[in-house]
Protein backbone atom coordinates (compact mmCIF):
# COMPACT_ATOMS: atom_id res chain seq x y z
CA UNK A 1 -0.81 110.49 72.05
CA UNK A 2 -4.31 108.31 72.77
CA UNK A 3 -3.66 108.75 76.97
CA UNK A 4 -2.96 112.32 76.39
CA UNK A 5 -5.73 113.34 73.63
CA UNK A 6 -8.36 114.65 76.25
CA UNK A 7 -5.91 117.40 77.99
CA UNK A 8 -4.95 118.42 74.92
CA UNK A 9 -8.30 119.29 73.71
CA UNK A 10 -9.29 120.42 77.12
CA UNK A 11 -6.90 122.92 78.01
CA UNK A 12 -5.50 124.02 74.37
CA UNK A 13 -8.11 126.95 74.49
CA UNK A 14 -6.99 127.56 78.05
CA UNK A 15 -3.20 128.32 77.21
CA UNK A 16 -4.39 130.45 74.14
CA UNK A 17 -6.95 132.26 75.92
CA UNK A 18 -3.31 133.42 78.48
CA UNK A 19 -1.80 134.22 75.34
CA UNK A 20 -4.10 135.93 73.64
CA UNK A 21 -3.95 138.29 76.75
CA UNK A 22 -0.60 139.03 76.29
CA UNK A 23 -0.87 140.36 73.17
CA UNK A 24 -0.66 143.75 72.25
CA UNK A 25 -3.38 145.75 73.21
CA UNK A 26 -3.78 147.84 69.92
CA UNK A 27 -3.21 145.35 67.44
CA UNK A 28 -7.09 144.22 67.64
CA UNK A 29 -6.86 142.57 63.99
CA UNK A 30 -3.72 139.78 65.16
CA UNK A 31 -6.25 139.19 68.54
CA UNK A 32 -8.98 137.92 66.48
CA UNK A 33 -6.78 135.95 63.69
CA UNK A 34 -4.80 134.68 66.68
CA UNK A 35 -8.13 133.31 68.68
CA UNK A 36 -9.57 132.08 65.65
CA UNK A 37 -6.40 130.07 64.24
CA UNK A 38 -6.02 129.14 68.59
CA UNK A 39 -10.07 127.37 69.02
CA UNK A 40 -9.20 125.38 65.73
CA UNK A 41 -6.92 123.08 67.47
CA UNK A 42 -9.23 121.84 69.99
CA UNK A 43 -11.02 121.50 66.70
CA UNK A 44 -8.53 119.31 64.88
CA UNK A 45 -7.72 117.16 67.97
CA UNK A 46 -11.44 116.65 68.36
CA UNK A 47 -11.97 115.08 65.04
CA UNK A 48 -8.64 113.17 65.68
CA UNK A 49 -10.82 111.64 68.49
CA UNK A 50 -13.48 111.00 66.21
CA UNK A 51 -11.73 109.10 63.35
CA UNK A 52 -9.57 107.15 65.91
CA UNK A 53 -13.15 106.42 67.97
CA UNK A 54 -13.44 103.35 66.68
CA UNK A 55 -10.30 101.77 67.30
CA UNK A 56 -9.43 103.13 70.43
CA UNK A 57 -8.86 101.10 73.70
CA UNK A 58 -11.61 100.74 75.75
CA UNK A 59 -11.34 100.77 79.68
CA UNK A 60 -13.70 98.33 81.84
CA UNK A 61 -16.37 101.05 82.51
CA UNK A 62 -16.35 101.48 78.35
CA UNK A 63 -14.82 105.17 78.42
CA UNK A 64 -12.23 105.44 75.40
CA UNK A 65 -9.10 107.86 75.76
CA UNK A 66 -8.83 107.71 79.22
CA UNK A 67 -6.29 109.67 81.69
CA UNK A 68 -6.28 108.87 85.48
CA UNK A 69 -4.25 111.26 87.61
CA UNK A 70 -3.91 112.35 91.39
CA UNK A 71 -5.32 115.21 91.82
CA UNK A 72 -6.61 116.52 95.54
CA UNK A 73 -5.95 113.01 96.86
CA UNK A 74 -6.54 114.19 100.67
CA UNK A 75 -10.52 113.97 99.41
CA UNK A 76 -10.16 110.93 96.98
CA UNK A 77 -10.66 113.51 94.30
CA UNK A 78 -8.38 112.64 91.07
CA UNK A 79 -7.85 114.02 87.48
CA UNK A 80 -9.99 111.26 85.30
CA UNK A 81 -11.16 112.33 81.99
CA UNK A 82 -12.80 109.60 79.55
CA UNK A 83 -14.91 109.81 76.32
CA UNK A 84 -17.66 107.83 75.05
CA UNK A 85 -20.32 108.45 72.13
CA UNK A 86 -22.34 110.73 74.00
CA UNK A 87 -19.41 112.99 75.24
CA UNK A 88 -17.56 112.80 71.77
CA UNK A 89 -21.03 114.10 70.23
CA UNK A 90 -20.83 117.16 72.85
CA UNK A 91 -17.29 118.02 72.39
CA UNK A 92 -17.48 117.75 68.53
CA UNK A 93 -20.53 120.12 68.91
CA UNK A 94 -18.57 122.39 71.17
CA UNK A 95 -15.06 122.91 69.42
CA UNK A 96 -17.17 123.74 66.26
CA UNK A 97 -19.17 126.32 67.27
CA UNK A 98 -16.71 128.26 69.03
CA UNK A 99 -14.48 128.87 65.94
CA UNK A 100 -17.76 129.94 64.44
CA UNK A 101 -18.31 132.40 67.48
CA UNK A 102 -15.09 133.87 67.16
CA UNK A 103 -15.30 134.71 63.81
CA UNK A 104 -18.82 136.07 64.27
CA UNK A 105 -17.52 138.18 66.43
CA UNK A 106 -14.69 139.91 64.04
CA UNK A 107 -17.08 142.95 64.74
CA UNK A 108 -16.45 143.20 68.08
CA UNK A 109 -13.79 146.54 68.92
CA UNK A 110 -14.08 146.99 72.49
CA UNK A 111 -11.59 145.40 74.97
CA UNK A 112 -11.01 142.82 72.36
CA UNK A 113 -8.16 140.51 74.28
CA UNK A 114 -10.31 140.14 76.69
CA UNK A 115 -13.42 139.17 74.51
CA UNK A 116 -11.76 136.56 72.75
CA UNK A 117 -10.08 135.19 76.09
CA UNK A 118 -13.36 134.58 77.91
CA UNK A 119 -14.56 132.45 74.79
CA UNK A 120 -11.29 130.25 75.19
CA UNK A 121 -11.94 130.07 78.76
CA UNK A 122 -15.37 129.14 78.28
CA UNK A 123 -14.55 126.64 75.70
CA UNK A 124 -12.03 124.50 78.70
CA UNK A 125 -15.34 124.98 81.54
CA UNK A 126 -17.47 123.57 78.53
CA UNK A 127 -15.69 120.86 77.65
CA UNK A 128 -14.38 120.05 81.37
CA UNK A 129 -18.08 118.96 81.46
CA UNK A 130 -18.16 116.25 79.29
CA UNK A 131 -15.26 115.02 79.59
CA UNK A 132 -15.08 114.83 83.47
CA UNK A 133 -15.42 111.15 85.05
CA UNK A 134 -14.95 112.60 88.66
CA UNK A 135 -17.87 114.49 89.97
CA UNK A 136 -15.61 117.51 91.79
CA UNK A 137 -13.68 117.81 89.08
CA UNK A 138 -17.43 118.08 86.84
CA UNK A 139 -18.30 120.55 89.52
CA UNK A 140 -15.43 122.63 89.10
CA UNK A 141 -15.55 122.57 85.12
CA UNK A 142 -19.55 123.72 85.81
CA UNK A 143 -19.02 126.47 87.63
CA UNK A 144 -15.81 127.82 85.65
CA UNK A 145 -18.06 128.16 82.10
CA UNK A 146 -20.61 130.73 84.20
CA UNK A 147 -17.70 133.14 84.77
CA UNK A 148 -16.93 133.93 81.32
CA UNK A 149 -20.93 133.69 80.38
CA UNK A 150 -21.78 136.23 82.84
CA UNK A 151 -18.84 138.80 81.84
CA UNK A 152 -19.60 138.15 77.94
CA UNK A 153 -23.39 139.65 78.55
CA UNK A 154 -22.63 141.92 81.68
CA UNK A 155 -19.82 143.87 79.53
CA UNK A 156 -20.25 143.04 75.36
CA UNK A 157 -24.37 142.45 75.58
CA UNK A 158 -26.93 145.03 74.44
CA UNK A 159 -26.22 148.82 75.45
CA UNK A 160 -30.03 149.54 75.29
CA UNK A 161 -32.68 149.66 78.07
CA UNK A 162 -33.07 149.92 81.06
CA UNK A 163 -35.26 148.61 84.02
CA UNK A 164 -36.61 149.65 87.15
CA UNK A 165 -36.15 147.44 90.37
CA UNK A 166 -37.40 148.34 93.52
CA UNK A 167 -37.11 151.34 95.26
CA UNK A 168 -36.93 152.77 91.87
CA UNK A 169 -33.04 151.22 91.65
CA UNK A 170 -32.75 151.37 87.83
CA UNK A 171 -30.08 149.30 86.10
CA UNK A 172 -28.87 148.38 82.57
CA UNK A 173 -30.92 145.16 81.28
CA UNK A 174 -27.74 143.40 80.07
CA UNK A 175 -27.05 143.61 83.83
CA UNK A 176 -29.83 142.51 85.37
CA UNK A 177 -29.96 139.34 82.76
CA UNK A 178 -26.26 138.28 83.64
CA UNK A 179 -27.00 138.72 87.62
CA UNK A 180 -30.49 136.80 86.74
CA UNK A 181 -28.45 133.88 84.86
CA UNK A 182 -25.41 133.74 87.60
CA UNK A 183 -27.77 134.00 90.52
CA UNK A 184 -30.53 131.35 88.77
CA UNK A 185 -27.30 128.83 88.04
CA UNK A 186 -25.60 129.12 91.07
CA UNK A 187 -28.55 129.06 93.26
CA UNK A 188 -29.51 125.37 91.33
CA UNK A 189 -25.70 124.32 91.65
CA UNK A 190 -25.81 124.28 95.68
CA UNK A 191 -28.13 121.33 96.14
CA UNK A 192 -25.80 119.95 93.28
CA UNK A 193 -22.92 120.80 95.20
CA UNK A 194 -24.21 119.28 98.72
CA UNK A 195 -25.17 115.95 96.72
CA UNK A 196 -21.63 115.49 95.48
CA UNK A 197 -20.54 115.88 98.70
CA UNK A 198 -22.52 113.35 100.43
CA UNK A 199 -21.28 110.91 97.74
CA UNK A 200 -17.90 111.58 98.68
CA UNK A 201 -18.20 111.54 102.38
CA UNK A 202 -20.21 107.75 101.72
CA UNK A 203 -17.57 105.77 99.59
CA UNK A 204 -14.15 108.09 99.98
CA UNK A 205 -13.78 108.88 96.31
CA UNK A 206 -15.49 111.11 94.01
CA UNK A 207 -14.79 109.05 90.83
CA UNK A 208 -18.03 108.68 88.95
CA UNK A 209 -18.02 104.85 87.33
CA UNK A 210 -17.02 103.36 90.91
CA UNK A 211 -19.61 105.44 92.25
CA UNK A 212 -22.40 104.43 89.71
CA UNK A 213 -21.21 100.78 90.55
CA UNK A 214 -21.27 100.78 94.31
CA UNK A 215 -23.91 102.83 94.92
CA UNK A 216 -26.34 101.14 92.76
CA UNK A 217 -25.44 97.71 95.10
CA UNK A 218 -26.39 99.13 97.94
CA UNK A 219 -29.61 98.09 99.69
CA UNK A 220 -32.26 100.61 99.95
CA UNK A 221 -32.76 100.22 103.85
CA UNK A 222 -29.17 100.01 104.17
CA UNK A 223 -27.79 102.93 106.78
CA UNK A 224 -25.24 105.55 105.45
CA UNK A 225 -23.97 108.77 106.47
CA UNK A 226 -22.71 107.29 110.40
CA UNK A 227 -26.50 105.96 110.57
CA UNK A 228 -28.15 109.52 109.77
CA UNK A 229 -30.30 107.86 107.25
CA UNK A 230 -30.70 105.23 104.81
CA UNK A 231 -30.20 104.56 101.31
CA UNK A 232 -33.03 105.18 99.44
CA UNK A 233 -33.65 108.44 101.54
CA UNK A 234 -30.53 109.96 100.56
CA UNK A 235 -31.33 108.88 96.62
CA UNK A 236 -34.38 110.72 97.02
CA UNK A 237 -32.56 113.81 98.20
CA UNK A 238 -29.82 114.05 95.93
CA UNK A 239 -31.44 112.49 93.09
CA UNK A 240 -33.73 116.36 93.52
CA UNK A 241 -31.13 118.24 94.11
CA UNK A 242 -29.05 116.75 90.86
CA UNK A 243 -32.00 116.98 89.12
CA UNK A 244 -33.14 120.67 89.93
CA UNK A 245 -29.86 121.70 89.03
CA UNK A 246 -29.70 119.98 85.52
CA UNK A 247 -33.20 121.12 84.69
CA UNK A 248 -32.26 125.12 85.46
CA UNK A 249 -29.40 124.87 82.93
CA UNK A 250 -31.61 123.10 80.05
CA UNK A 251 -33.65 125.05 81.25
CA UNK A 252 -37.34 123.41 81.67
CA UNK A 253 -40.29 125.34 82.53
CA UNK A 254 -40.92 126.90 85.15
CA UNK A 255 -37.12 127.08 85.95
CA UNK A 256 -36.41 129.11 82.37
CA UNK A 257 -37.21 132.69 83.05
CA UNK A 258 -33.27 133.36 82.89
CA UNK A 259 -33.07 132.00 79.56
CA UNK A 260 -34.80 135.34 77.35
CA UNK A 261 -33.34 137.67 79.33
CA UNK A 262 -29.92 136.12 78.84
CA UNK A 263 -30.31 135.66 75.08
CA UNK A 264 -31.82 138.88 74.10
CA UNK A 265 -29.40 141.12 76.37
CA UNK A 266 -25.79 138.63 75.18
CA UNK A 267 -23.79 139.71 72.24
CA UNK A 268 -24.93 137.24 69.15
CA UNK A 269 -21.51 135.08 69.55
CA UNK A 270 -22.63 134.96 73.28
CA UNK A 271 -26.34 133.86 72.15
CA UNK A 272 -24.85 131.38 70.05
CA UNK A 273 -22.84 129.39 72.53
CA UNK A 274 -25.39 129.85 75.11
CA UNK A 275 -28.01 128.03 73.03
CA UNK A 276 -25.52 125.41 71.07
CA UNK A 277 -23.83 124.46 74.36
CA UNK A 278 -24.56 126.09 77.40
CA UNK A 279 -28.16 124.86 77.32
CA UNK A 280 -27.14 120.91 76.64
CA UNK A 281 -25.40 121.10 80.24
CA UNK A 282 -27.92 120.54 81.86
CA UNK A 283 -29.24 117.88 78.89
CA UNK A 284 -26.24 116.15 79.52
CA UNK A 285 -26.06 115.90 83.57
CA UNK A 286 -29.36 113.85 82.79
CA UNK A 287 -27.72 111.03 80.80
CA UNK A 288 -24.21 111.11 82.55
CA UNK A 289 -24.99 111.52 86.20
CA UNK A 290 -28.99 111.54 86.84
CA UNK A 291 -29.88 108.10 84.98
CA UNK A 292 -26.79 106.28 85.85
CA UNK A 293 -27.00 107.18 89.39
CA UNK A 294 -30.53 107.54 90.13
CA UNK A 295 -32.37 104.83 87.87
CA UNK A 296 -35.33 103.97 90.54
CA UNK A 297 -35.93 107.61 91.56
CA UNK A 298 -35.68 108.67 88.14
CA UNK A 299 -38.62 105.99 87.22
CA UNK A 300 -40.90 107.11 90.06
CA UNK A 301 -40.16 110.64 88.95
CA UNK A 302 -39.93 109.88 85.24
CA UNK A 303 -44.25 111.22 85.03
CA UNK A 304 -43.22 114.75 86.36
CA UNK A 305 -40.29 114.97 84.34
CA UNK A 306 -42.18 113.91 81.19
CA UNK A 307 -45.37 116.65 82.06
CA UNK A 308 -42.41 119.22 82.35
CA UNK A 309 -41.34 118.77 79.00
CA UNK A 310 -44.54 119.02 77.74
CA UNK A 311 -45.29 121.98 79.23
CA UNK A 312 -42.04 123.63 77.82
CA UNK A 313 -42.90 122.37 74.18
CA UNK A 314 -46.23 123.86 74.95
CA UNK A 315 -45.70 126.86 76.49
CA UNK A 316 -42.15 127.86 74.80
CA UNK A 317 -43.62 127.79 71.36
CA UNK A 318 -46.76 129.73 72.76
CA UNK A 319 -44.33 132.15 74.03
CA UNK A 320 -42.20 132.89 70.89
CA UNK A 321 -45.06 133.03 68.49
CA UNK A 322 -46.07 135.78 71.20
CA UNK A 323 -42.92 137.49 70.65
CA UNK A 324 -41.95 141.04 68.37
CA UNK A 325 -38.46 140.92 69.33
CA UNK A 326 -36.41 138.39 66.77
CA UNK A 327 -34.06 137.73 69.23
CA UNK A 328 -36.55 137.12 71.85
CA UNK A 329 -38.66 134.75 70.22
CA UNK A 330 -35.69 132.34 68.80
CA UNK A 331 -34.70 132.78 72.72
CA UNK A 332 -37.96 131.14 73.68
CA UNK A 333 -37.89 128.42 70.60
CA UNK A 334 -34.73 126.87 72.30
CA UNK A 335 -37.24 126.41 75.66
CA UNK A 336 -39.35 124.50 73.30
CA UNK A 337 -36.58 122.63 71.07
CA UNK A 338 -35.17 121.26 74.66
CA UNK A 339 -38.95 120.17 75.92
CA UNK A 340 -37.99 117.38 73.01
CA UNK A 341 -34.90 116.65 74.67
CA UNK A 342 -35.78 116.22 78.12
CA UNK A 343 -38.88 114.32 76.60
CA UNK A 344 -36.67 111.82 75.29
CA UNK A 345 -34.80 111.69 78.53
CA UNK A 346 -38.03 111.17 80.60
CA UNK A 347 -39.64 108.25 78.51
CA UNK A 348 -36.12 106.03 78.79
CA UNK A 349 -36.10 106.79 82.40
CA UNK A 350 -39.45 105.30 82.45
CA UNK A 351 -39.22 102.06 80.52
CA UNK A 352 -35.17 101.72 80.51
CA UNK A 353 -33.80 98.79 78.32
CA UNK A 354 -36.65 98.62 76.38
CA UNK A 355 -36.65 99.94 72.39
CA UNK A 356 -38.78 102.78 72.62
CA UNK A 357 -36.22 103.54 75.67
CA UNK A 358 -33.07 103.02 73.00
CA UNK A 359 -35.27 105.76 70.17
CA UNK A 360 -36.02 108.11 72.74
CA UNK A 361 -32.64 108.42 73.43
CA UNK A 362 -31.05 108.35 70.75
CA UNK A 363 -33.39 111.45 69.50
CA UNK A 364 -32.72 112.98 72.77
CA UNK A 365 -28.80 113.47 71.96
CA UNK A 366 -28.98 113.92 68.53
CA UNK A 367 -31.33 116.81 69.26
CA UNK A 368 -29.33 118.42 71.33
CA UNK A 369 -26.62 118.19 68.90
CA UNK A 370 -29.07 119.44 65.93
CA UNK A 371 -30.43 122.08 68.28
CA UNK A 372 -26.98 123.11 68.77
CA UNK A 373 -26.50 123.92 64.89
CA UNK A 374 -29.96 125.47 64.17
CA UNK A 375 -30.37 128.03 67.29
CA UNK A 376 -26.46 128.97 66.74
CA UNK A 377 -27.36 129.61 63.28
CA UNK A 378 -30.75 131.75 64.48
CA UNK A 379 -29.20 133.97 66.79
CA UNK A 380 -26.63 134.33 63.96
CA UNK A 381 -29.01 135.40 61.18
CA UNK A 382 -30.30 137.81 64.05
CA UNK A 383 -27.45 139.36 64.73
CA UNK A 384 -26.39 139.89 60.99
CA UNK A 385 -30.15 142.26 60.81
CA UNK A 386 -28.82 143.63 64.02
CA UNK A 387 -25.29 144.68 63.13
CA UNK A 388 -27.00 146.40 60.34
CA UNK A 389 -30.61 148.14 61.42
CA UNK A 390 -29.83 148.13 64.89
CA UNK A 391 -33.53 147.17 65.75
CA UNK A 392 -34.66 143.40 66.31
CA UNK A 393 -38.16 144.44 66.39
CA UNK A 394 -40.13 142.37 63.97
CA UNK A 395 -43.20 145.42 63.43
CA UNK A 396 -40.18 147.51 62.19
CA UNK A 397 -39.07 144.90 59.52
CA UNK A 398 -40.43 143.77 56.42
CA UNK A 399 -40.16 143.01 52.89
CA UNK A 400 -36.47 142.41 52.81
CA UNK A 401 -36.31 139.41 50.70
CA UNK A 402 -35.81 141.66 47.07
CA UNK A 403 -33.06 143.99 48.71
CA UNK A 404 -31.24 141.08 50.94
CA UNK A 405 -31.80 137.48 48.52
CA UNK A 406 -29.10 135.54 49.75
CA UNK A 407 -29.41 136.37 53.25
CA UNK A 408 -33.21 135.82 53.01
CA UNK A 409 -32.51 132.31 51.16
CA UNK A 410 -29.82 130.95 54.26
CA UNK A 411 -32.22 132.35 56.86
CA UNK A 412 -35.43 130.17 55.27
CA UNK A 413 -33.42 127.40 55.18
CA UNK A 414 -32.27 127.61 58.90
CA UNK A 415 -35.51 128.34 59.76
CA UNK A 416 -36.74 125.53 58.38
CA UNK A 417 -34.15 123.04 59.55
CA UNK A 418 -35.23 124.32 63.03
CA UNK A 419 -38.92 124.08 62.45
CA UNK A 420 -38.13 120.40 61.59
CA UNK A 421 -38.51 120.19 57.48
CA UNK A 422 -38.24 116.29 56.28
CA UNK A 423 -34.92 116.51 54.71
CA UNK A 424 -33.17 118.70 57.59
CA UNK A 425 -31.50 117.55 60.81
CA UNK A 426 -34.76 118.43 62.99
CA UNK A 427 -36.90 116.37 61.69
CA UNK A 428 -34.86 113.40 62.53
CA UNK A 429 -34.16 113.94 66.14
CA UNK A 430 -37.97 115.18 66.78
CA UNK A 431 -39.09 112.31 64.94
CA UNK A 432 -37.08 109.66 66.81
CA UNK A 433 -38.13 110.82 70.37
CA UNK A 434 -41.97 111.50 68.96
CA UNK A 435 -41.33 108.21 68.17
CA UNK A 436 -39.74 106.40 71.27
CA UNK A 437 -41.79 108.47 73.40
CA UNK A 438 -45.17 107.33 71.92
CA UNK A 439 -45.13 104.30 73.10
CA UNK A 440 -44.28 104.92 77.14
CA UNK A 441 -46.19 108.73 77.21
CA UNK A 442 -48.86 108.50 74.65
CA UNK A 443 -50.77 111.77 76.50
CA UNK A 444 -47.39 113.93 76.75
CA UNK A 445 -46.53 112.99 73.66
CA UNK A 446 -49.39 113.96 72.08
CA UNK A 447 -50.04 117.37 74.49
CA UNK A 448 -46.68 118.05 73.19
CA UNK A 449 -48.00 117.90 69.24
CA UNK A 450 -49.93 121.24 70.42
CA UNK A 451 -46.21 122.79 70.37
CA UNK A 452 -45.04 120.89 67.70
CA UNK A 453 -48.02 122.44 65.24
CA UNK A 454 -47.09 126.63 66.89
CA UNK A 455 -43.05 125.96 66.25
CA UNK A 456 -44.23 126.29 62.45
CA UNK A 457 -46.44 129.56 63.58
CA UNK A 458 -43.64 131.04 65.47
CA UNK A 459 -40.91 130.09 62.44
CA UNK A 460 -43.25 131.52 59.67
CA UNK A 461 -44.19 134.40 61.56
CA UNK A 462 -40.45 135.05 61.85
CA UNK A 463 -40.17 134.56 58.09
CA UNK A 464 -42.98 136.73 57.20
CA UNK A 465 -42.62 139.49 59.37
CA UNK A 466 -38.82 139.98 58.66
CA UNK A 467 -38.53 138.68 54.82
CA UNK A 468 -42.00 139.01 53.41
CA UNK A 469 -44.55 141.71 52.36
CA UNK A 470 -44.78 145.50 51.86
CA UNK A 471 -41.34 147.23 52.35
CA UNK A 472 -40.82 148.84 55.24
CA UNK A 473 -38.94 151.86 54.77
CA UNK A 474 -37.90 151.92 58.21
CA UNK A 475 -34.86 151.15 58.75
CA UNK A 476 -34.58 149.47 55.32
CA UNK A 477 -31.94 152.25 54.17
CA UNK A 478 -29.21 150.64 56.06
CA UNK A 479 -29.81 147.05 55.10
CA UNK A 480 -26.89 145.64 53.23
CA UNK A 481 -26.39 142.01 52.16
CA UNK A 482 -24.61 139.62 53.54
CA UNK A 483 -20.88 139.46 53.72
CA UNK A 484 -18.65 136.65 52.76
CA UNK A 485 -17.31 135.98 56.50
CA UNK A 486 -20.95 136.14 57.83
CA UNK A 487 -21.38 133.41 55.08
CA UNK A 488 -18.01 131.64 56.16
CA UNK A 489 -20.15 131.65 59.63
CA UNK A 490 -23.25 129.67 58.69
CA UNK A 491 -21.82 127.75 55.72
CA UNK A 492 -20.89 124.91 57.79
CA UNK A 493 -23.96 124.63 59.80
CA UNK A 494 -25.92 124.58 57.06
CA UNK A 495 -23.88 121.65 55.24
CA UNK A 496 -24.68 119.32 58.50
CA UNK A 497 -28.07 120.56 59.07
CA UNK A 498 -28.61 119.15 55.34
CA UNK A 499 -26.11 116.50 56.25
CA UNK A 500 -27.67 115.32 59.26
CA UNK A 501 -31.31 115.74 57.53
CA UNK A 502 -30.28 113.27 54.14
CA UNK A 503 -27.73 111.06 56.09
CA UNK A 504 -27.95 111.12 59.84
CA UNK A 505 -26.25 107.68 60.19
CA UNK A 506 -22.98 108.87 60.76
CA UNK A 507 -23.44 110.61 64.02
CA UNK A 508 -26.11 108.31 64.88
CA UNK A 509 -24.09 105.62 64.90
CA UNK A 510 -21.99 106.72 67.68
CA UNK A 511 -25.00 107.81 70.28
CA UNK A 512 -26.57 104.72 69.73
CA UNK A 513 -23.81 102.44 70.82
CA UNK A 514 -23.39 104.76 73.64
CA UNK A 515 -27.24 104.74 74.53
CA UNK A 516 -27.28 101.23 74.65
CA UNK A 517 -23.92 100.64 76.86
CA UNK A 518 -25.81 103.20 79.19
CA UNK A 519 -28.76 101.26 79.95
CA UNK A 520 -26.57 98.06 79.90
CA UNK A 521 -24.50 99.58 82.69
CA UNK A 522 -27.60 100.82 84.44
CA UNK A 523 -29.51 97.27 83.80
């Protein structure tokens, strides 16, 4: 069971997502019971992992549940799947909020089957990420979740507006934001591409922990590549291209123009994967691949990454207290939540080993995972006022709270746990990389406070404009409270975002110990 625990959970949604095509076509009720009951078992098998964590055997690189197969042997490509803390925090993350997804989407009527498949596909590229110890086999996994991503907004997003292009081409805006997120993705994923390749051409292989070990013994003015170049000049190169790649897919600014398009034009089960797990791709090519591989370029270029976050702390929360559209400005309050992240990421880069290092971390990953709760449950809330008003304009809102008290009561709190209230899960993860970042980037960390103080603006204004004042008559006709299965949605994100607030030792636990074996592997 332990050597086979990883396919399982990786390719379970696969096999239900070809079932759930074969289906029949006009029984749209058994498609969505069937894909809902179908992403549970990655589910189940995923807290297996977790409650058998501990005890697990533990290979020499200190993955746990690992499977080693040929695969495309010809290349020194092989199937090799392994878990530690970090990935288990991912994949717990992942195979809950795409149950959630699914049943958020119980509205959906058009082309159903094929709705529900693309979610179970996306689900296996999602998870192919983490679990992936051979870097072809990541790349394939990375490139497999855009399909699905791209189809989910280019076919189920937003059937309003249009805009111009040149020539006076005009086009639908859900399509121009799923050509702007393929084409922004796949345009980062080239250098990312060419980098893996030179890897494999150097040591015949393209599995990652002999990789991380040989190449890191290597002597910078050693010659590689036939004598093209040397060592450290190849780092340099791929260490960018990796890099570039990763920081398009958190995204950091200026790289995250794709981001509001994407969220505003997706469907809201499409917004909520795309900011609970889509984003922490590129979060988590950082820790895995970036930091491991590159520790010495990462250091020199640990400054630029840390001015970077900043500036998408900064500017993101700028930019969604700018916004009218609801969905728009939680869009740009994930560009600001990730700023933390990458933050974190930059400050261990910079001082690796040392404690700060360990806190930054270990808020680095535990925001992403508390990130992935409170913008799922956002775009959510959103979509709920959508389904029903059909306008996510905040001027044409107002005054809700009296006719819509429960829904205005789960949308303060999720507000708040994203806005990072002492008591809820944001506040712990901001804190901790506030914290471990203090002490290695005083200056970005305190720039960053600027963004810090406007996420409260941008929340509030959020609050107000939507829950708060004079009725407006509007639209307010159509507003009905919210239903039990919209409450079945964000019931269990709210129970860990108060979880994680009052007790986030559990989960902490786990990224620490991985945090630490990271640096003591890249040490």
């Amino acid at each position: 069971m332990e050597n086979s625990l990883l396919t399982i959970i990786l390719f379970a949604p696969t096999i239900a997502a070809l079932i759930t095509l074969l289906l029949p076509k006009d029984s749209r009720k058994l498609v969505r019971w069937w894909a809902l009951a179908a992403s549970l078992v990655p589910l189940a098998f995923a807290l297996v992992a977790w409650f058998g964590f501990e005890s697990a055997v533990v290979d020499p690189n200190g993955y746990k549940y690992v499977i080693i197969a040929p695969w495309y042997e010809a290349i020194g490509s092989s199937y090799h799947l392994g878990m530690d803390g970090l990935s288990l925090t991912m994949v717990l993350l992942t195979t809950l909020l795409i149950p959630l997804a699914i049943l958020a989407s119980f509205g959906i009527d058009d082309k159903v089957r094929m709705y529900m498949a693309l979610f179970l596909f996306l689900e296996t590229g999602m998870l192919g990420v983490f679990l992936s110890l051979d870097l072809l086999l990541f790349f394939v996994f990375w490139e497999i979740g855009l399909v699905p991503m791209y189809f989910l907004i280019n076919q189920w997003g937003s059937p309003k507006g249009e805009r111009e292009l040149w020539g006076g081409l005009k086009i639908a805006n859900r399509t121009y934001a799923s050509f702007k997120f393929m084409i922004y993705t796949m345009a980062g994923s080239l250098g990312l591409l060419l980098a893996i390749q030179m890897l494999g051409v150097v040591f015949k292989t393209f599995d990652l922990p002999y990789i991380i070990q040989q190449w890191n013994a290597l002597a910078p003015n050693d010659l590689i590549l036939g004598g093209f170049t040397t060592v450290g000049t190849a780092k340099t190169v791929a260490f960018w291209a990796f890099t570039i790649a990763f920081a398009l897919k958190v995204p950091v600014w200026p790289f995250h123009t794709w981001l509001p398009d994407a969220h505003t034009e997706a469907p809201t089960a499409g917004s909520m994967i795309l900011a609970g797990v889509l984003l922490k791709l590129g979060a988590f090519g950082f820790l895995r691949f970036v930091l491991p591989l590159y520790p010495e370029q990462a250091q020199a270029g640990a400054n630029i990454l840390a001015g970077l976050a900043t500036a998408a702390i900064v500017f993101g929360a700028f930019a969604a207290f700018g916004q009218r559209d609801f969905k728009r400005l939680v869009a740009y309050s994930s560009v600001n939540h990730m700023g933390f992240v990458l933050l974190g990421i930059a400050a261990a880069a910079q001082e690796m080993g040392t404690q700060s290092a360990t806190i930054a971390l270990n808020g680095a990953v535990l925001q992403m995972f508390n990130h992935g709760l409170s913008a799922a449950g956002m775009f959510f809330l959103v979509g709920v006022v959508y389904d029903r008003i059909h306008t996510r304009n905040l001027d044409e809102m107002g005054g809700y709270f009296p006719l819509i008290p429960v829904y205005g009561g789960v949308l303060i709190f999720t507000s708040m746990a994203s806005l990072g209230l002492p008591g809820l899960n944001g506040f712990v993860s901001e804190f901790l990389v506030v914290r471990g970042a203090w002490d290695i980037f005083p200056v970005w960390t305190a720039l960053s406070m600027l963004g810090l103080l406007f996420t409260g603006a941008y929340i509030l204004k959020g609050i107000a404009k939507s829950l708060h004042g004079p009725l407006n008559q509007t639209h307010s006709q159509h507003l009905g409270e919210i239903s039990k299965r919209e409450l079945a949605v964000i019931a269990p994100l709210m129970v860990l975002m108060l979880w994680l607030g009052v007790w986030p030792g559990w989960l902490l636990g786990v990224i620490d110990k991985a945090m630490i074996a990271l640096q003591s592997a890249i040490g």
